[in-house]
Protein backbone atom coordinates (compact mmCIF):
# COMPACT_ATOMS: atom_id res chain seq x y z
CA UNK A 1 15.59 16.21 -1.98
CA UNK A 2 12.24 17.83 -2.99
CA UNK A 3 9.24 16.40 -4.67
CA UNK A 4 9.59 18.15 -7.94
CA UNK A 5 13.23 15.48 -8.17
CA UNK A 6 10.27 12.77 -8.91
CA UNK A 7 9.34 12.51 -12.70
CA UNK A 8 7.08 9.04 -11.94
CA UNK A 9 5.15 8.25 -8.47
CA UNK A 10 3.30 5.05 -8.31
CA UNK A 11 0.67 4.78 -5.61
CA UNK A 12 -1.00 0.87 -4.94
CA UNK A 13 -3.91 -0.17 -3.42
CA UNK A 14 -5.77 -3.32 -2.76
CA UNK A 15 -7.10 -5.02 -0.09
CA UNK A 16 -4.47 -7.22 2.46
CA UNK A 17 -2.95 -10.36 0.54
CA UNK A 18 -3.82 -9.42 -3.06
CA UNK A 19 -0.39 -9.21 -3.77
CA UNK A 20 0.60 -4.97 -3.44
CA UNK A 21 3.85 -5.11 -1.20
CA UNK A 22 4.71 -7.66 -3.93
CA UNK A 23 3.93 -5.89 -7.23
CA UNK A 24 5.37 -2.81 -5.45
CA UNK A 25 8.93 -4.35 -4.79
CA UNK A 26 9.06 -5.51 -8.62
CA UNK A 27 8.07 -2.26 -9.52
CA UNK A 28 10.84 -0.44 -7.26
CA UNK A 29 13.36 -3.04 -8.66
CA UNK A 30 12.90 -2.55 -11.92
CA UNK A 31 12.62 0.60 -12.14
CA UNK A 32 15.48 1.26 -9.32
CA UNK A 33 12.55 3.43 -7.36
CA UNK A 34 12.74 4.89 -3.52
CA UNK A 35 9.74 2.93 -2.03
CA UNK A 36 7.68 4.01 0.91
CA UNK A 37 5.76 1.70 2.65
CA UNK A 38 2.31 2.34 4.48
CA UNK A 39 2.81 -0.95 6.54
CA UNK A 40 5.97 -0.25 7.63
CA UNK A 41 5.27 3.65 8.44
CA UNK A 42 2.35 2.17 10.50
CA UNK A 43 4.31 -0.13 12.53
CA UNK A 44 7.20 2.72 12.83
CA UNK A 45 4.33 4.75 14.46
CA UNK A 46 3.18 2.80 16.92
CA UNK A 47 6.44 1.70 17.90
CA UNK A 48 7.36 5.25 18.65
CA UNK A 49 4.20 6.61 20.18
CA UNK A 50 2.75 3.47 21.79
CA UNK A 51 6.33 1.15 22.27
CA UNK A 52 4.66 -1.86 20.74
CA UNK A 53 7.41 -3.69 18.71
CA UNK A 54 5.64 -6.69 16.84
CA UNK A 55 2.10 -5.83 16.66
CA UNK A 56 -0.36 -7.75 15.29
CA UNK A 57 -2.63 -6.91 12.12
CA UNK A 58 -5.25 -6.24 14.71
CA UNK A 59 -3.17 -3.91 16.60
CA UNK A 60 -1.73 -2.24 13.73
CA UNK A 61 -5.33 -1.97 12.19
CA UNK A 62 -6.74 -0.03 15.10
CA UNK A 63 -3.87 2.13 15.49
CA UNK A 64 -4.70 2.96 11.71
CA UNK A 65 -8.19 3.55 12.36
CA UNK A 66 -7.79 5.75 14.75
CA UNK A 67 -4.82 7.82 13.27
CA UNK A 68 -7.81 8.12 11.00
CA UNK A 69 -10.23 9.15 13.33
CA UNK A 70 -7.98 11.73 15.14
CA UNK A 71 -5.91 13.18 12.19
CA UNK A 72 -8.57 12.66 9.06
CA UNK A 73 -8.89 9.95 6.27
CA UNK A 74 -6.34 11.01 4.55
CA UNK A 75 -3.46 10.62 7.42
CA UNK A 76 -1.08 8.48 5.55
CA UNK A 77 -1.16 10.73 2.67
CA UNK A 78 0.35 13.56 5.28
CA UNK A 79 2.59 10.75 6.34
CA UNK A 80 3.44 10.28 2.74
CA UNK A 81 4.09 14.44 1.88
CA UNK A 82 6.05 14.54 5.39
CA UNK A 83 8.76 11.49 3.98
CA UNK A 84 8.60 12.14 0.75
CA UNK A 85 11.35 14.89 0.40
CA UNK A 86 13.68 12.25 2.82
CA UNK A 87 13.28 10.16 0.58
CA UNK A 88 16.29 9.08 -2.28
CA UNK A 89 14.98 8.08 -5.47
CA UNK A 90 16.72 6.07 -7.69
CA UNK A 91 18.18 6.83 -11.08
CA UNK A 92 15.30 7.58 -13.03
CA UNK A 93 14.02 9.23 -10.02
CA UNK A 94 10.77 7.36 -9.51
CA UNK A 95 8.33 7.04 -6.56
CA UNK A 96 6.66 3.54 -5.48
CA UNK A 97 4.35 3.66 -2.76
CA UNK A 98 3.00 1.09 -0.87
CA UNK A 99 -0.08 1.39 0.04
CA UNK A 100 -3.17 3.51 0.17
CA UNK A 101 -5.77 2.59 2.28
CA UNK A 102 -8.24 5.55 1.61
CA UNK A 103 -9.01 7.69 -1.63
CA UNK A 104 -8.28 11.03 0.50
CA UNK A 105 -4.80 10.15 1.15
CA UNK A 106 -4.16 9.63 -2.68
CA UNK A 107 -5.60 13.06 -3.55
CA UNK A 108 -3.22 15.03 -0.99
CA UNK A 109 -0.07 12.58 -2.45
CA UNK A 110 -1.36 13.73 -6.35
CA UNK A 111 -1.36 17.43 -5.63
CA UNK A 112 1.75 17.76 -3.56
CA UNK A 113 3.35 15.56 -5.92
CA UNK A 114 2.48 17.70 -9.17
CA UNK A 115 4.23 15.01 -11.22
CA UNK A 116 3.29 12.02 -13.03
CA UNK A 117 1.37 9.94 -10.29
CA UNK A 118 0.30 6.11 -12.01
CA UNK A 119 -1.71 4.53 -9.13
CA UNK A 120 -2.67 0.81 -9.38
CA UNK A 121 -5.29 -1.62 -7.97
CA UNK A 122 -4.17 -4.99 -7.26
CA UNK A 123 -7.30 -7.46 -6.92
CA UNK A 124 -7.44 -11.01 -5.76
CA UNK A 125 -9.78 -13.72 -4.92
CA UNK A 126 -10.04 -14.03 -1.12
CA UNK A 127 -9.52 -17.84 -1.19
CA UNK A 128 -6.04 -16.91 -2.77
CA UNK A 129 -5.16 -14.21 -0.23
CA UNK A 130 -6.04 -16.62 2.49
CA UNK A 131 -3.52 -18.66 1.24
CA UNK A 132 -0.71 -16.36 0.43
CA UNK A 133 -1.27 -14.60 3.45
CA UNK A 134 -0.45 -17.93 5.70
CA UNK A 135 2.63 -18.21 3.57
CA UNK A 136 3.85 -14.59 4.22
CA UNK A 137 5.40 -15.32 6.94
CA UNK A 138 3.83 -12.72 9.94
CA UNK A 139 3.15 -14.65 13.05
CA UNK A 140 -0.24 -13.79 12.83
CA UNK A 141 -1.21 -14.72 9.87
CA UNK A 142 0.00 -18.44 9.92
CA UNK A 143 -3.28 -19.59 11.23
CA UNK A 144 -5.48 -17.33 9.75
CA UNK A 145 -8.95 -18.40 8.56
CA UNK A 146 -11.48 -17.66 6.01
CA UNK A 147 -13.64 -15.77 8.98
CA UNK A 148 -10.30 -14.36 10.61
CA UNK A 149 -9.77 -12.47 6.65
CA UNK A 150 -13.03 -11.29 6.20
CA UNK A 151 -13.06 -9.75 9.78
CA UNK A 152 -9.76 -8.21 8.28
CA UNK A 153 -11.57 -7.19 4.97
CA UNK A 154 -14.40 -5.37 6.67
CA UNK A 155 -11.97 -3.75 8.75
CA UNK A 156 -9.96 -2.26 6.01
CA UNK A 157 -12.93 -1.76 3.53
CA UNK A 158 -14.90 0.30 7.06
CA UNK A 159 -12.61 1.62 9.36
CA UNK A 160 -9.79 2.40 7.48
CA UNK A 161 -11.61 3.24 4.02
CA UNK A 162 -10.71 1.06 1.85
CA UNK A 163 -13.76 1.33 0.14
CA UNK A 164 -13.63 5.08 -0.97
CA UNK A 165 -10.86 3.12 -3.42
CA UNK A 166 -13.41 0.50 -4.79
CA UNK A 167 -14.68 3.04 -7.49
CA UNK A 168 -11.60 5.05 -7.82
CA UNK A 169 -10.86 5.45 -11.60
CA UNK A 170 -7.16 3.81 -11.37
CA UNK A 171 -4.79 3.99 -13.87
CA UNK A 172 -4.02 0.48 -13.80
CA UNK A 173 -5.89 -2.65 -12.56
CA UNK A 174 -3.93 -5.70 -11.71
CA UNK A 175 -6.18 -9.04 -11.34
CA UNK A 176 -3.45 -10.94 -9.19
CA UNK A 177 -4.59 -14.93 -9.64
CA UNK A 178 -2.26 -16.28 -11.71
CA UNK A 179 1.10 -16.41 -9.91
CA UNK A 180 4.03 -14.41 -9.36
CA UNK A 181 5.18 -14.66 -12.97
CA UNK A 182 2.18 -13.37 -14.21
CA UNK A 183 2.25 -10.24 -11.80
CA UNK A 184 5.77 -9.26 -12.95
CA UNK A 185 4.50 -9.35 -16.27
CA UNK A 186 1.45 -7.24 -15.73
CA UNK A 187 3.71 -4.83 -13.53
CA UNK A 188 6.71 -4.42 -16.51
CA UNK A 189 3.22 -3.88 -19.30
CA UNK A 190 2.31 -1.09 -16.48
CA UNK A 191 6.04 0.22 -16.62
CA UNK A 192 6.68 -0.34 -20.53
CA UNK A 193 3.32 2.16 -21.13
């Protein structure tokens, strides 16, 4: 499979709990998409170079950072171009992925890609990531606190560069407050276009 087999890529981005891995899995369903996802590639990593099985968001944030530090800021987008052509899209032959942490990595996905490349922003409140994050379901999240998130914010926004995305000119913003039913809406508006 080669790149040029993708007519649509979609590339999210937001900070942790706003509600990406979400929007990304309605977007892959409904549009029957292969989906690549940074968290997962991250954990996949340092299972296979480090043998740590269940890291923590900690962990898995300083392994990030300094993937960063040793291979550029835009490491997961050479992640990205390395799977990309294992990948199997799905009927239409679209492209979800899930998630970019630094503006860098979406350039090098946009002109390997050469194809229609939609990226999103999914914002939310913090108060309401706090919340949805306990409720995920990762061990070490459950007892997560207001302090414990914004550690995690400044973390992703510094060391891994989230905030090279703050003033990226996205296709699409998604302000995710309102509820699942309201993302899937704003996600099948993004995909009716």
């Amino acid at each position: 499979m080669t790149t040029e087999n993708y007519v649509n890529v979609y590339g999210l981005m937001g900070l942790p709990g706003a509600g990406k891995t979400t929007a990304a899995m309605i977007l892959a369903g409904e549009t029957d998409s292969a989906i690549l996802r940074a968290g997962k590639a991250i954990r996949t990593m340092l299972k296979e170079q480090r043998g740590v099985s269940d890291p923590t968001s900690e962990a898995l944030g300083e392994f990030a950072a300094q993937k960063r530090q040793e291979e550029g800021p835009g490491f997961f987008g050479t992640y990205a171009k390395e799977q990309v052509t294992t990948l199997q899209p799905g009927t239409d032959e679209s492209l979800v992925i899930d998630s970019f942490r630094h503006r860098e990595g979406v350039r090098q996905v946009e002109e390997m890609l050469e194809v229609d490349f939609t990226s999103i922003m999914v914002e939310c409140p913090r108060a309401v990531r706090l919340k949805r994050m306990q409720r995920r379901g990762r061990d070490d999240e459950a007892d997560f606190t207001m302090k414990d998130l914004e550690d995690r914010d400044m973390r992703e926004l510094i060391d891994l560069g989230v905030d090279t995305l703050i003033d990226y000119d996205e296709d699409y913003l998604i302000r995710n407050n309102k509820g699942k039913r309201h993302l899937y809406d704003r996600v099948m508006d993004i995909i009716n276009d």
